[in-house]
Protein backbone atom coordinates (compact mmCIF):
# COMPACT_ATOMS: atom_id res chain seq x y z
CA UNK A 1 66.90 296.68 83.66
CA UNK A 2 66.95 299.76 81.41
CA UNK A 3 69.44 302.08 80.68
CA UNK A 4 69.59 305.88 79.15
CA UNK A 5 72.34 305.82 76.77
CA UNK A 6 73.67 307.98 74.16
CA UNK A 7 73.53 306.97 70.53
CA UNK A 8 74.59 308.42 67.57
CA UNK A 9 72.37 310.64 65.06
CA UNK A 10 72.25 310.62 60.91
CA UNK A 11 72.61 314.11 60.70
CA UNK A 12 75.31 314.20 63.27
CA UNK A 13 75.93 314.86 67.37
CA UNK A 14 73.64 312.44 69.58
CA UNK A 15 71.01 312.11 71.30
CA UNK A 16 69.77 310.25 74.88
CA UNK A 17 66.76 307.21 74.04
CA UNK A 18 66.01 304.01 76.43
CA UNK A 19 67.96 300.60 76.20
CA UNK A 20 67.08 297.25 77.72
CA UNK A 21 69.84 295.14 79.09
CA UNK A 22 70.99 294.37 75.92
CA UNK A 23 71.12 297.32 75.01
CA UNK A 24 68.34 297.45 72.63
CA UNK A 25 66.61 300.90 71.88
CA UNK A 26 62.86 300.72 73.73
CA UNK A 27 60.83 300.72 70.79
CA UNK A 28 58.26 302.61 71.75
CA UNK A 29 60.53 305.80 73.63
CA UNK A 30 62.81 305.62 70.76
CA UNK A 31 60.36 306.64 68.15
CA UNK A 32 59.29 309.26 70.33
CA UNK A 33 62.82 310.27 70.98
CA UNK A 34 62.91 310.65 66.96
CA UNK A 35 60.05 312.78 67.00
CA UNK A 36 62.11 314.96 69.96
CA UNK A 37 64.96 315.20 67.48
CA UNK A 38 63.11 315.95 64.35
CA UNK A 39 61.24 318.71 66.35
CA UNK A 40 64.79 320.11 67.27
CA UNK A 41 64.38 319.58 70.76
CA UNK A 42 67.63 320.37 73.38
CA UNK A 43 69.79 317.34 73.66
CA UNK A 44 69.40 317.95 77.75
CA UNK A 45 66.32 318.36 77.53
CA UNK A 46 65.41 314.91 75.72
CA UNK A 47 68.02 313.49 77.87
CA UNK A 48 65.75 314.54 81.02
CA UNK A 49 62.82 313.16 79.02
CA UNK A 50 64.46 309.60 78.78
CA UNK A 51 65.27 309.48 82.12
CA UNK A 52 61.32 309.44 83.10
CA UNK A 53 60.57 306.94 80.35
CA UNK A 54 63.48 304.97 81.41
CA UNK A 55 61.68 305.15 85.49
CA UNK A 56 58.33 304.42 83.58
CA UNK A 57 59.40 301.15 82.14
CA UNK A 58 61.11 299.99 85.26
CA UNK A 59 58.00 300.58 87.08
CA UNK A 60 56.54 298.62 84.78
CA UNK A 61 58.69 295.50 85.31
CA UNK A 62 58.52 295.99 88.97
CA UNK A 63 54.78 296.02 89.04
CA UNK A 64 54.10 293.68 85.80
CA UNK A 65 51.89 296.33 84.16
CA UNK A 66 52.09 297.39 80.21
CA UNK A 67 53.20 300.97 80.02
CA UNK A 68 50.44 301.61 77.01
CA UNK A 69 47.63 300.14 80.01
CA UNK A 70 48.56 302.22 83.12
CA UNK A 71 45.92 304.35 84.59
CA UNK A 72 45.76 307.40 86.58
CA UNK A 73 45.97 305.18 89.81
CA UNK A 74 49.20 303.48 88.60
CA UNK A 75 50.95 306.44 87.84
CA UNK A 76 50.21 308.11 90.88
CA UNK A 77 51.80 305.10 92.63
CA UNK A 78 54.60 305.16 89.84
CA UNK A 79 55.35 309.11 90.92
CA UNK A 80 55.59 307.57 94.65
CA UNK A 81 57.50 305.04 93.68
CA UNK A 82 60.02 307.97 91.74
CA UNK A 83 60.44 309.86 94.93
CA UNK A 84 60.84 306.32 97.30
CA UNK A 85 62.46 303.99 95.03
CA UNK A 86 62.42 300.77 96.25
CA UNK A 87 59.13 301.70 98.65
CA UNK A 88 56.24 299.79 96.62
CA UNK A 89 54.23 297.88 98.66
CA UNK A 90 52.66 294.54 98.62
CA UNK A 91 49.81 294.67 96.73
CA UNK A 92 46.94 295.97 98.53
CA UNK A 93 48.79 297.04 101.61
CA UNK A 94 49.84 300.37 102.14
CA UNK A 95 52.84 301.46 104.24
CA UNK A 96 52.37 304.62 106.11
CA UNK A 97 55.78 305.05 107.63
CA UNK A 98 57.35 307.97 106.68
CA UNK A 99 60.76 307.32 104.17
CA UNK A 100 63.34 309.75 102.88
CA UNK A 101 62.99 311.24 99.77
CA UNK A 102 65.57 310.27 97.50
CA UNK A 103 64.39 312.28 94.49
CA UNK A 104 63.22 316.34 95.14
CA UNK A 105 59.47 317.12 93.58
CA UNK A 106 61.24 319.20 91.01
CA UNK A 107 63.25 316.84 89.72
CA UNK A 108 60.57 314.07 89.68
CA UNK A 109 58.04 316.89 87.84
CA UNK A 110 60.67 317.20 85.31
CA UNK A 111 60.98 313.30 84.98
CA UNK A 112 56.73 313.67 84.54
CA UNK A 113 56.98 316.07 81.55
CA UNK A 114 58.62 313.22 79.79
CA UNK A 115 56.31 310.97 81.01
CA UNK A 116 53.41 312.77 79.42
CA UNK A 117 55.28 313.90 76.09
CA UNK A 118 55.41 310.24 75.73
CA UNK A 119 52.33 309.09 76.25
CA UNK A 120 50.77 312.66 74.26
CA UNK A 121 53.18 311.71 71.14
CA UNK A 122 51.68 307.87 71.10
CA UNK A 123 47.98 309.01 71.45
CA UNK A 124 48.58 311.28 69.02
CA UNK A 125 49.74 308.35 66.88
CA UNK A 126 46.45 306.37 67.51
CA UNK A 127 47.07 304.72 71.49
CA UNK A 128 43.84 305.28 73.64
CA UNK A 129 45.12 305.98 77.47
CA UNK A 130 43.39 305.41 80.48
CA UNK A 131 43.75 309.12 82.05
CA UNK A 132 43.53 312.53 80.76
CA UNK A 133 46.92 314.42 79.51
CA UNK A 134 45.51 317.70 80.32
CA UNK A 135 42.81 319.51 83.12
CA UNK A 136 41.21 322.65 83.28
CA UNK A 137 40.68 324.48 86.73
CA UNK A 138 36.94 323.91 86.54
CA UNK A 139 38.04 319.83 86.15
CA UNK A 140 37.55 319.20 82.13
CA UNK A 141 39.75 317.39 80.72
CA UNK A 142 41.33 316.65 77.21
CA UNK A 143 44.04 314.57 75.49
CA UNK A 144 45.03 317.86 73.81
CA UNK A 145 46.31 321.33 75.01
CA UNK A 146 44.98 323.19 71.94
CA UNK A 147 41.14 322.03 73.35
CA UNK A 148 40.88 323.77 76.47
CA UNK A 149 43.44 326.57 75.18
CA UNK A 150 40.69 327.18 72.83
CA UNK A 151 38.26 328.08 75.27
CA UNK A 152 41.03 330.55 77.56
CA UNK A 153 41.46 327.90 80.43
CA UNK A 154 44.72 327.34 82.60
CA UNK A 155 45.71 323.81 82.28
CA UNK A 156 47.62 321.43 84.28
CA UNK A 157 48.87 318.12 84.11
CA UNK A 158 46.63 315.47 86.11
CA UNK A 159 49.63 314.85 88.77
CA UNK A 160 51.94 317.19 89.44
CA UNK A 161 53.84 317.93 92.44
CA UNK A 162 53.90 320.95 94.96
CA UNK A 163 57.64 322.15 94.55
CA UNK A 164 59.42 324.20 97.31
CA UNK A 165 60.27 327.23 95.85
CA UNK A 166 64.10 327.98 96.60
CA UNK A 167 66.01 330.90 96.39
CA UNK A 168 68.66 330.28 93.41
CA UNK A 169 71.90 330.16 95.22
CA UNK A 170 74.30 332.80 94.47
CA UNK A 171 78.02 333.44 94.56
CA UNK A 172 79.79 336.59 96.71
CA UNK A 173 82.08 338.91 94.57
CA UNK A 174 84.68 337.37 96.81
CA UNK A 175 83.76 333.96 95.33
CA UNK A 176 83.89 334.40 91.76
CA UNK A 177 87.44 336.09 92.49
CA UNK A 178 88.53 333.00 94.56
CA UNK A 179 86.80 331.06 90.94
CA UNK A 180 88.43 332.66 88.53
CA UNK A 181 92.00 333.24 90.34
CA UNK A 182 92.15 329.42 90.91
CA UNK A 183 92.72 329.12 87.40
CA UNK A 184 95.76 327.68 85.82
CA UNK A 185 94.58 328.41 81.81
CA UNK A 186 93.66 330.87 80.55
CA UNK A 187 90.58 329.33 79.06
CA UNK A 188 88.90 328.62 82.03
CA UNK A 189 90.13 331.93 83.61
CA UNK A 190 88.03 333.43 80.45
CA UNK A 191 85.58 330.78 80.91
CA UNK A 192 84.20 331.46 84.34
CA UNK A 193 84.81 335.45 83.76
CA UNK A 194 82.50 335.45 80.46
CA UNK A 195 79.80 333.52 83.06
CA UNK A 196 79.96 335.97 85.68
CA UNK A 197 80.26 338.77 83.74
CA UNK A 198 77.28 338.17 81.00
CA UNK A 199 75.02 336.15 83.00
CA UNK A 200 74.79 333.73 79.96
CA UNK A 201 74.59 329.83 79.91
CA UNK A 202 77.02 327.45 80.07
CA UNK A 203 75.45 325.69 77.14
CA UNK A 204 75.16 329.25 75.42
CA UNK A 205 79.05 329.88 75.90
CA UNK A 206 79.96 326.05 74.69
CA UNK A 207 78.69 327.00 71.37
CA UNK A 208 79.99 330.14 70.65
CA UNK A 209 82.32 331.29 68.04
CA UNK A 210 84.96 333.86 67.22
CA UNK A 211 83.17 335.62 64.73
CA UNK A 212 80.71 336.28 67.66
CA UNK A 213 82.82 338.61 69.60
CA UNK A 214 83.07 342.01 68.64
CA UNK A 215 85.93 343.50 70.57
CA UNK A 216 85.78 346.97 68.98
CA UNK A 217 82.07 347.67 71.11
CA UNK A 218 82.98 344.99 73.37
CA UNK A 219 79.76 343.02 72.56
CA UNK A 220 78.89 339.43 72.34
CA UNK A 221 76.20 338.15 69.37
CA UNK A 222 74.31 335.46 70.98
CA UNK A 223 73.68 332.77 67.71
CA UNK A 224 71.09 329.97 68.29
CA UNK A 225 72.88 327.17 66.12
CA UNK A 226 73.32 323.23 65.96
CA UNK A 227 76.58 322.66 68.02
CA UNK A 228 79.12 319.10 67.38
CA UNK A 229 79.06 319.20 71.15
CA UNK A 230 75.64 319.40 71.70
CA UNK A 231 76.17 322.81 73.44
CA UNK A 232 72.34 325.16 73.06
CA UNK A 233 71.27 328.12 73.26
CA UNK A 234 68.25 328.07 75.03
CA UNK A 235 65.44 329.43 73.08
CA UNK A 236 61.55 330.59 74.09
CA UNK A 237 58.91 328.49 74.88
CA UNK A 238 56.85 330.37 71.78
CA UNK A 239 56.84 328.71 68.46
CA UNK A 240 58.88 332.04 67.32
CA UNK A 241 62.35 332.31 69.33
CA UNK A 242 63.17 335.80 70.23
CA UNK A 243 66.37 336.91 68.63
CA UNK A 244 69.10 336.98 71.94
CA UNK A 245 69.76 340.27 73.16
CA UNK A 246 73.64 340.87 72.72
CA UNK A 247 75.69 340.92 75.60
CA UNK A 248 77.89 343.50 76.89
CA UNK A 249 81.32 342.76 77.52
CA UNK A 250 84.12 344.42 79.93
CA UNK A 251 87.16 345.57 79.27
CA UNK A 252 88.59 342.65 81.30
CA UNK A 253 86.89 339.64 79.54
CA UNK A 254 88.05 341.60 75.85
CA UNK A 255 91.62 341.76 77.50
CA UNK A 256 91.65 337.87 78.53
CA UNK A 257 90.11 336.54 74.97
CA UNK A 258 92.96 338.43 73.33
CA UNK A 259 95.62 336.94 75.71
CA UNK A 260 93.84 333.53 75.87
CA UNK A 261 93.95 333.56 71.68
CA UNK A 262 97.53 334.48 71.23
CA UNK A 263 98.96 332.57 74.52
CA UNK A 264 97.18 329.12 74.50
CA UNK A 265 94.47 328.61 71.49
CA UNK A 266 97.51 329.75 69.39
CA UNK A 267 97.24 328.86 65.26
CA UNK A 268 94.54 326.12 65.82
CA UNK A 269 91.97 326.42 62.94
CA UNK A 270 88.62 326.06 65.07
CA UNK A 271 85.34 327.86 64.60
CA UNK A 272 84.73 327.35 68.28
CA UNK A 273 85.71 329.61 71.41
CA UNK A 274 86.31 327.16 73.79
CA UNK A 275 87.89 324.23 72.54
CA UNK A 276 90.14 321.15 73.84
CA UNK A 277 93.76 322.17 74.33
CA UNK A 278 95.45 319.80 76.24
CA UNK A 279 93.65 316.36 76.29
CA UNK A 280 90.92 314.52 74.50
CA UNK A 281 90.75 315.48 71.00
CA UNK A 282 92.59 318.85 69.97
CA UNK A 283 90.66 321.50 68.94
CA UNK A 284 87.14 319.89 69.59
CA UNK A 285 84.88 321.77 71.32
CA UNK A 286 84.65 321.24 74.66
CA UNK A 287 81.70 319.34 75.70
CA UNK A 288 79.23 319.69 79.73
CA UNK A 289 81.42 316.77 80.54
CA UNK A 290 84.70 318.52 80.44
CA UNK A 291 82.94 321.84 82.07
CA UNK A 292 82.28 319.62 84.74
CA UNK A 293 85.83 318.21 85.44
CA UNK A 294 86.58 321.37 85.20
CA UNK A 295 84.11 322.57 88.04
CA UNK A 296 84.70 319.17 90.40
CA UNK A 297 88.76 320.34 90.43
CA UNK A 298 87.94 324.17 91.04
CA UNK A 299 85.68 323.08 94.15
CA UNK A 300 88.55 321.54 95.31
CA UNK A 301 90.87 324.23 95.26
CA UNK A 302 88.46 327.16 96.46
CA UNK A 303 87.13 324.67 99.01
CA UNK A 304 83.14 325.54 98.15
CA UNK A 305 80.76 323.99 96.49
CA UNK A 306 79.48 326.07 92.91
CA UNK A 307 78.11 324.95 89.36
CA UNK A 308 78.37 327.21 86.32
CA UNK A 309 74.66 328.20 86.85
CA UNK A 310 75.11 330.27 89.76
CA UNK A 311 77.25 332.75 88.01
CA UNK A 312 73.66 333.48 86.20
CA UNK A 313 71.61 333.73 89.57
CA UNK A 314 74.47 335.93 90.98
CA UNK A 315 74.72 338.42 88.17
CA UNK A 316 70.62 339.06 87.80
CA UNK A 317 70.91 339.12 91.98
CA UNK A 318 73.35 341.39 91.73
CA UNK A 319 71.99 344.24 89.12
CA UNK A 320 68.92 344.01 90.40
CA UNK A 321 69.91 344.61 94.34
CA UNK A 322 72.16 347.85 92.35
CA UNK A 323 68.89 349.25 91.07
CA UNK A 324 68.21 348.42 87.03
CA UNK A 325 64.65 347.58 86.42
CA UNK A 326 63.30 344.39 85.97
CA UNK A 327 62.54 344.44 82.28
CA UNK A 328 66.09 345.63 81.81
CA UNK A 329 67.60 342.68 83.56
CA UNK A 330 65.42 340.41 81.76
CA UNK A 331 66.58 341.16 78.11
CA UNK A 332 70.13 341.04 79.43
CA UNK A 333 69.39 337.42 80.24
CA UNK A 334 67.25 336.75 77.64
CA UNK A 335 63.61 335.45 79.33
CA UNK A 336 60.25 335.73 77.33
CA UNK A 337 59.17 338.52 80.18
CA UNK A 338 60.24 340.62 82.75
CA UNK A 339 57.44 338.61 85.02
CA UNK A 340 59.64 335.16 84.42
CA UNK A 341 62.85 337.58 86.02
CA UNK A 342 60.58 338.77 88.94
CA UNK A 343 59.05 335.32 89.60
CA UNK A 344 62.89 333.69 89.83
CA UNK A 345 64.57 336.73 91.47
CA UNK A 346 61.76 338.56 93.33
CA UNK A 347 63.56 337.83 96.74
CA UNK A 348 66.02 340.39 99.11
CA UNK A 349 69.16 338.97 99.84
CA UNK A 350 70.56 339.07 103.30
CA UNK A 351 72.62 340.86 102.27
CA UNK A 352 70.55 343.56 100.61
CA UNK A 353 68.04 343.43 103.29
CA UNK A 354 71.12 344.18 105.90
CA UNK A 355 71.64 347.21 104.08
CA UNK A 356 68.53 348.32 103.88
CA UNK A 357 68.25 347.87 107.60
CA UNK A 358 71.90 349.41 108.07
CA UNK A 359 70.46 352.84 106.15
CA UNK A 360 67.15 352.91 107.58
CA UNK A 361 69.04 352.99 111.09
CA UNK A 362 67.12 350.17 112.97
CA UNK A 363 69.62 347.40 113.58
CA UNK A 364 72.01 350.34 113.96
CA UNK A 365 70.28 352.07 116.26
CA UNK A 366 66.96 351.10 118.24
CA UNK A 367 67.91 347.73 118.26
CA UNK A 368 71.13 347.70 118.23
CA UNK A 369 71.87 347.97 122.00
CA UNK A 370 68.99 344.71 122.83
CA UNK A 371 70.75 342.23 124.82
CA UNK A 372 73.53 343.85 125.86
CA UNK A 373 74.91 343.67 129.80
């Protein structure tokens, strides 16, 4: 049995690798986890990544197969096995019985990208594989990206999964009201406003300090920095990150940063914004775990289900549906293009397409009389 756990770093915070049941680091994921670290990758993100190498050595056990031997066969079977745990068959007999997926293709694709950062970090290292890490449309294939990048082809991964693509879920205004006036504290009054308001992360607003407030323009300095809380900012996929496009602030969230400073953060001598006040260790930053309390309790008390991610989706939904142009929308949140804004939030809302329909006069007048006695 194998567990992700967190251990502790030399250089400070921590990071996710693979234990066995005695809680022994995997030798083989933890060296890659290393190379994760050294290459300053998120701390979510590697956690992600151990979760698939923790799946992949479980499979292993279950089917009595060497990670280093699997071919392209096995891990199809071991990305069936991801989204049916518990469904491998006998050998040589297949079920055909439909099962419930416990495990969306998303999630399992981003369980796969760790899979094959593993296994591209040990053949780098000298490990021959069975299967290809990378294919081109016309079917070559490569251990490395950089080959077929070379020659201008669009790569994929040799499995991958067809993912559903969903409309990000969004908030009403009426909502993030109901959010914010729930709260007891100031701070996580502040908290959810500065979401909803800048459309930022909730990793981006763990890490952020006072010196990056500027209340005299009522701006916000975005800072990509290591955080003792493991808080990130999350940067471009390019090898050189794009500076983050400050963030405008309202007169509101100014307003309840001042009051939150004097009333509850007091004289505490903390770099950080958002900090522990009342439990766990004073003045530490908070950390996703707390957020989440945080979030379980609101739910709770408004009596709908949120996370601190929608207050993103919400605020692109809503400048976009109010007019301001796709490129514009995408520096405010920060993406490499305005294509990767258009591609997330290139849908009409119901509500938006209502009052289109409203305007244009067709539910309100040709059809609005169908049906009636």
């Amino acid at each position: 049995m194998y567990r992700v756990q967190q251990v502790n770093l030399k250089r400070g915070g921590t990071a996710a690798t693979v234990v066995d049941e005695n809680y022994v680091p995997v030798e083989p994921v933890h060296r890659w986890i290393r190379h994760l670290v050294a290459l300053r990758r998120s701390p979510r993100t590697i956690e992600t990544y151990a979760y698939g190498a923790r799946f992949l050595m479980e499979f292993c056990d279950l089917t009595g197969k060497e990670w280093g031997s699997l071919s392209l066969e096995d891990l199809g079977q071991f990305v069936n096995w991801m989204l049916l745990p518990g469904s491998l068959p006998a050998r040589d007999v297949v079920s055909i019985a439909e099962q419930p997926v416990a495990r969306s293709e998303t999630t399992v694709n981003l369980y796969l990208s760790g899979v094959w950062s593993l296994y591209e970090f040990h053949h780098r290292a000298g490990m021959p594989l069975n299967f290809p890490l990378w294919i081109s449309a016309d079917g070559s294939h490569t251990p490395y990206k950089s080959d077929l990048m070379a020659m201008g082809e669009r790569l994929r991964r040799p499995i991958e999964l067809t993912e559903t693509k969903r409309r990000p879920k969004v908030l009403s205004v009426e909502q993030i009201h109901a959010i914010t006036s729930a709260q007891e504290r100031l701070r996580d009054r502040f908290l959810f406003a500065l979401l909803a308001t800048t459309g930022i992360r909730i990793g981006t607003a763990l890490g952020l300090r006072h010196e990056d407030f500027q209340g005299w323009n009522r701006t916000l300095q975005v800072v990509r920095r290591e955080n003792a809380n493991g808080a990130r900012v999350k940067g471009s996929a390019s090898t050189v990150a794009k500076e983050p496009t400050p963030k405008l602030l309202t007169g509101e969230v100014v307003r309840l940063y001042s009051e939150y400073m004097h009333t509850e953060y007091g004289d505490l001598d903390c770099d950080y914004v958002f900090v522990n006040l009342w439990s766990g260790r004073i003045g530490a930053p908070m950390t996703y775990a707390t957020v989440n309390d945080l979030v379980r309790r609101t739910r709770e008390a408004v009596g709908f289900w949120f996370t601190p991610h929608m207050f993103r989706h919400t605020f692109a939904t809503l400048h976009l549906e109010a007019g301001v142009r796709p490129d514009i929308v995408a520096e405010m949140l920060d993406h490499a293009s305005s294509q990767t804004t258009t591609d997330i939030y290139g849908h009409v809302s119901p509500q938006a397409l209502r009052r289109e329909m409203e305007s244009a006069g067709v539910i309100t007048g040709a059809l609005a009389t169908v049906g009636a006695l």
